[in-house]
C-alpha atoms as a PDB file:
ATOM      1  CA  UNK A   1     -12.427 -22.822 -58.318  1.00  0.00           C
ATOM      2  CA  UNK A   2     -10.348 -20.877 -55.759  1.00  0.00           C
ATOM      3  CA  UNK A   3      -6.580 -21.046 -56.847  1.00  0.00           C
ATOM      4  CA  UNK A   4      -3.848 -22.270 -54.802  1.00  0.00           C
ATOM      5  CA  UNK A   5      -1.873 -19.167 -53.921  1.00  0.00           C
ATOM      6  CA  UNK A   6      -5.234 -17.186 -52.946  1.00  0.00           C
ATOM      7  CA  UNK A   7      -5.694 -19.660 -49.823  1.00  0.00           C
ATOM      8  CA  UNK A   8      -2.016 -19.333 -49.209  1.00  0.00           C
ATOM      9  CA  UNK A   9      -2.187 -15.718 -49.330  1.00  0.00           C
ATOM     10  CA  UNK A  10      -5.575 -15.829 -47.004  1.00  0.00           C
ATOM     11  CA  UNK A  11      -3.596 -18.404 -44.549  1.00  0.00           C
ATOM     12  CA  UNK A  12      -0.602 -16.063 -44.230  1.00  0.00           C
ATOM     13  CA  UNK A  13      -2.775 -12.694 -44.097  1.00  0.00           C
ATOM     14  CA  UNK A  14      -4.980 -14.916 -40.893  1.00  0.00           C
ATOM     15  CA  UNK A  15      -2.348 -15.229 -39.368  1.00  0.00           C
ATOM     16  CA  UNK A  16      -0.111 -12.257 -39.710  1.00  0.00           C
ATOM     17  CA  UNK A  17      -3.631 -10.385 -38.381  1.00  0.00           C
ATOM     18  CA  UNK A  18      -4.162 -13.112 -35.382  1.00  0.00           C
ATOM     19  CA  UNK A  19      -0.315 -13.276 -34.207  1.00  0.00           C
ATOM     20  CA  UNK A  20       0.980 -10.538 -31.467  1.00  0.00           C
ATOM     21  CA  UNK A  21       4.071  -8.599 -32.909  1.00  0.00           C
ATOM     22  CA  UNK A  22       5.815  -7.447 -29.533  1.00  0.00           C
ATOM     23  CA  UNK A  23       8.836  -7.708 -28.519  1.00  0.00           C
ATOM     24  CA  UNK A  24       9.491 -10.593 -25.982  1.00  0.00           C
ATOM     25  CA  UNK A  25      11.933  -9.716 -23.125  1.00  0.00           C
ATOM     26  CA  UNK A  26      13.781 -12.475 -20.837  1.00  0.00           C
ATOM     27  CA  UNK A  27      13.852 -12.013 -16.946  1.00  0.00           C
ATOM     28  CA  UNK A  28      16.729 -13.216 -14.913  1.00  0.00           C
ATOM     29  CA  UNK A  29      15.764 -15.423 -12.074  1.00  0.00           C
ATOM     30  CA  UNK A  30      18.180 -16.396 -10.012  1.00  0.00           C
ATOM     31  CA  UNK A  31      18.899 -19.732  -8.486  1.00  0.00           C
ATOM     32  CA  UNK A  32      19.306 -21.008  -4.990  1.00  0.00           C
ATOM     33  CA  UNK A  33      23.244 -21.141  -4.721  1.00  0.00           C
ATOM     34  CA  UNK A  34      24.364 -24.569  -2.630  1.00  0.00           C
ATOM     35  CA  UNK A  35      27.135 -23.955  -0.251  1.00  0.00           C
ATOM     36  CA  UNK A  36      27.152 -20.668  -0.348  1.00  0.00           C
ATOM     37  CA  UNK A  37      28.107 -18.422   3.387  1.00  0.00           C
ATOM     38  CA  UNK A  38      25.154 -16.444   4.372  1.00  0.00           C
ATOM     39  CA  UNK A  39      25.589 -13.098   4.086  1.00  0.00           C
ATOM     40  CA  UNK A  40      24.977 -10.967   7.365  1.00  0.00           C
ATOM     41  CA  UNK A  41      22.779  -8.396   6.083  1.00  0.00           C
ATOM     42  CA  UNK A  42      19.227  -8.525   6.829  1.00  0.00           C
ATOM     43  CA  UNK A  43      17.481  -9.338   3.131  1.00  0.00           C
ATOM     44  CA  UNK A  44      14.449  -7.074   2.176  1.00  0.00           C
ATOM     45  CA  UNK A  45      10.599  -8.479   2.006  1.00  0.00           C
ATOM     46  CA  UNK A  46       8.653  -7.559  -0.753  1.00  0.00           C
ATOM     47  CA  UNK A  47       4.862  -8.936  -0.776  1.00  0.00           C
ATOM     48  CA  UNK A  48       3.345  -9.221  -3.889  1.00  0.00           C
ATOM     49  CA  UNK A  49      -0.606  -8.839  -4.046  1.00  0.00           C
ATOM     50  CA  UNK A  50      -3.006  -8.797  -6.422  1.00  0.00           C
ATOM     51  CA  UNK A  51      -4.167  -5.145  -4.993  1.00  0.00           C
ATOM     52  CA  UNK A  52      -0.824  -3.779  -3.664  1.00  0.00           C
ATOM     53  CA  UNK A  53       2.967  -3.920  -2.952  1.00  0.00           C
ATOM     54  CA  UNK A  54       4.188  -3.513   0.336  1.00  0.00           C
ATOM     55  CA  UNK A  55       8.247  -3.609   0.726  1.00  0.00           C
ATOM     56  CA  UNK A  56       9.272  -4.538   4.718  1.00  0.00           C
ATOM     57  CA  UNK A  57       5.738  -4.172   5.962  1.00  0.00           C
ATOM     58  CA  UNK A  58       5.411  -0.164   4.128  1.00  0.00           C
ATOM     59  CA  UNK A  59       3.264   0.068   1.171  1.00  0.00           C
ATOM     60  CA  UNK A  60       4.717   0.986  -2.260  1.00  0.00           C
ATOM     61  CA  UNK A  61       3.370   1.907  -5.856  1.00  0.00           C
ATOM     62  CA  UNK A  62       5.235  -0.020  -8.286  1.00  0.00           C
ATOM     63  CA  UNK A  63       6.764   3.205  -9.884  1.00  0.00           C
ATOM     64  CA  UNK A  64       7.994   3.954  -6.659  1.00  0.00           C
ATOM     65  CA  UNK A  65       9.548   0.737  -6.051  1.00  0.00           C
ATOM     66  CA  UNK A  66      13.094   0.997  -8.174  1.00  0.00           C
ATOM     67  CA  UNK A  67      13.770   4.282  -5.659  1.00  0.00           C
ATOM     68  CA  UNK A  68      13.002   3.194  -2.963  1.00  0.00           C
ATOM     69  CA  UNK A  69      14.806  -0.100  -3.382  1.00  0.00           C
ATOM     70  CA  UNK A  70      17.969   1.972  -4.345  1.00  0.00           C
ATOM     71  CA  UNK A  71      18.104   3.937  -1.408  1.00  0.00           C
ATOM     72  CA  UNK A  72      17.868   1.358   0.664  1.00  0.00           C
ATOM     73  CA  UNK A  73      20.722  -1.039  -1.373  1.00  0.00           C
ATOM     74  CA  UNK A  74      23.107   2.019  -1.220  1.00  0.00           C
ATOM     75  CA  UNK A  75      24.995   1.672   1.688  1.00  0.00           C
ATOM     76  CA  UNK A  76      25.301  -2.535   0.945  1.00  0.00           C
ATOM     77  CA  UNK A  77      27.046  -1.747  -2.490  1.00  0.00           C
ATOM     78  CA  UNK A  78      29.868  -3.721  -1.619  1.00  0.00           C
ATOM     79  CA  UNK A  79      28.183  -7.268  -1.016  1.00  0.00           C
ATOM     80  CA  UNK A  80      24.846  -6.432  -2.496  1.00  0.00           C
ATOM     81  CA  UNK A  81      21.201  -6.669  -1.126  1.00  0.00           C
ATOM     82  CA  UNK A  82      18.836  -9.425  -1.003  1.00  0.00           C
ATOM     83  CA  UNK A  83      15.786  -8.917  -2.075  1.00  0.00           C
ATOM     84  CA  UNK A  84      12.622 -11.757  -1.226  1.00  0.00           C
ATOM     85  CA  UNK A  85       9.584 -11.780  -3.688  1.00  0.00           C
ATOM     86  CA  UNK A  86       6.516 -13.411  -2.041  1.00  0.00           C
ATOM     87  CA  UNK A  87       3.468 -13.366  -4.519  1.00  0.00           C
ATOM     88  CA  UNK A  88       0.214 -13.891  -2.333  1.00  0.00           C
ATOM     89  CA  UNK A  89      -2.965 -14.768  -2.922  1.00  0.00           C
ATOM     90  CA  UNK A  90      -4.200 -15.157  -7.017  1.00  0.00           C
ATOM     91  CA  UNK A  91      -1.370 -12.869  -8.082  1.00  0.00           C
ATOM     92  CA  UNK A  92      -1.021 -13.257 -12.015  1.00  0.00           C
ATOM     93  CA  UNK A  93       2.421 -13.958 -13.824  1.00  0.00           C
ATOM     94  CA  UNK A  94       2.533 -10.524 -15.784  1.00  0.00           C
ATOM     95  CA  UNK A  95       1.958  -8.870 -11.978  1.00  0.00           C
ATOM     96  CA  UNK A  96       4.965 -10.870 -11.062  1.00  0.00           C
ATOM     97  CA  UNK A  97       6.879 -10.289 -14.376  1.00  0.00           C
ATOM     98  CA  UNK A  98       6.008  -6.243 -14.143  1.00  0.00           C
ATOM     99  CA  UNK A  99       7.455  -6.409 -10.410  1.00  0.00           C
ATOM    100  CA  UNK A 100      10.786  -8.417 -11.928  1.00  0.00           C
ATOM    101  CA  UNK A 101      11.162  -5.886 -14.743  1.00  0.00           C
ATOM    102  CA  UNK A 102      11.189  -2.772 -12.829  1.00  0.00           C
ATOM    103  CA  UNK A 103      14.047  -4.704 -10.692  1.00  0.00           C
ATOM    104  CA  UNK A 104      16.071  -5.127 -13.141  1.00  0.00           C
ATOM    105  CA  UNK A 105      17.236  -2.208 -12.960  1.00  0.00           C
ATOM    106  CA  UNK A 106      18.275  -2.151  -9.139  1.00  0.00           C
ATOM    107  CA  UNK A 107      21.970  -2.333  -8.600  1.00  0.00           C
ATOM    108  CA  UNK A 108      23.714  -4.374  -6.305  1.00  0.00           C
ATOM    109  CA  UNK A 109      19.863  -6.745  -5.654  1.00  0.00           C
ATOM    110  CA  UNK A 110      19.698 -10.132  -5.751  1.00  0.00           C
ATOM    111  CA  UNK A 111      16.531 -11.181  -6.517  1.00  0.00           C
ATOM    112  CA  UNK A 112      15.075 -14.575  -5.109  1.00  0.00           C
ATOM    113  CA  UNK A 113      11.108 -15.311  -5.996  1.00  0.00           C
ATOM    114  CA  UNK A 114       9.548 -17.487  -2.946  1.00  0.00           C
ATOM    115  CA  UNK A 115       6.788 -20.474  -3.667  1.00  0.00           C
ATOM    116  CA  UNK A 116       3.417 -20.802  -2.776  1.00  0.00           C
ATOM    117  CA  UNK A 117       3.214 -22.539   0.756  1.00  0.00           C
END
């Protein structure tokens, strides 16, 4: 007969070995603000694919998309820039979450994630 704390300590060792230890981090997704005035800048198009990025029609690698982003939000530091996410096509959620992250750390971008038509 097996004793009682040698299947606990098999349970907990199957599923310490089975369980993912990495460290979770939240993404900010902003909502659709009712009421608000429109702002007159033009917002920025970013289209998501599974194969590429491309960020107002120009293709971009995703390293070089926090640069380019910044260079083109400096000058509309004081109201900040809009940025439009479209995912097309069978684009996964960690492509979308990877193309959030690197965001993040845009100044002055708003960040709005557009639906599937």
């Amino acid at each position: 007969m097996t004793s009682l704390i040698d299947i606990i300590f098999l349970l907990l060792l199957f599923f310490m070995l089975t369980s993912t230890f990495t460290r979770y981090a939240e993404v900010e997704l902003m909502s659709a603000a009712s009421g608000a005035a429109p702002s007159q800048a033009r917002p920025l198009f970013l289209r998501l694919t599974p194969e590429a990025l491309s960020l107002n029609g120009q293709q971009v690698a995703l390293d070089d998309l926090g640069a380019r982003l910044s260079d083109l939000t400096a000058d509309a530091a004081d109201d900040g820039a809009l940025l439009l996410v479209s995912p097309v096509g069978d684009v996964t959620a960690q492509g979308l979450v990877d193309v959030l992250t690197r965001l993040r750390d845009v100044p002055h971008l708003a960040v709005r994630v557009l639906g599937a038509g």
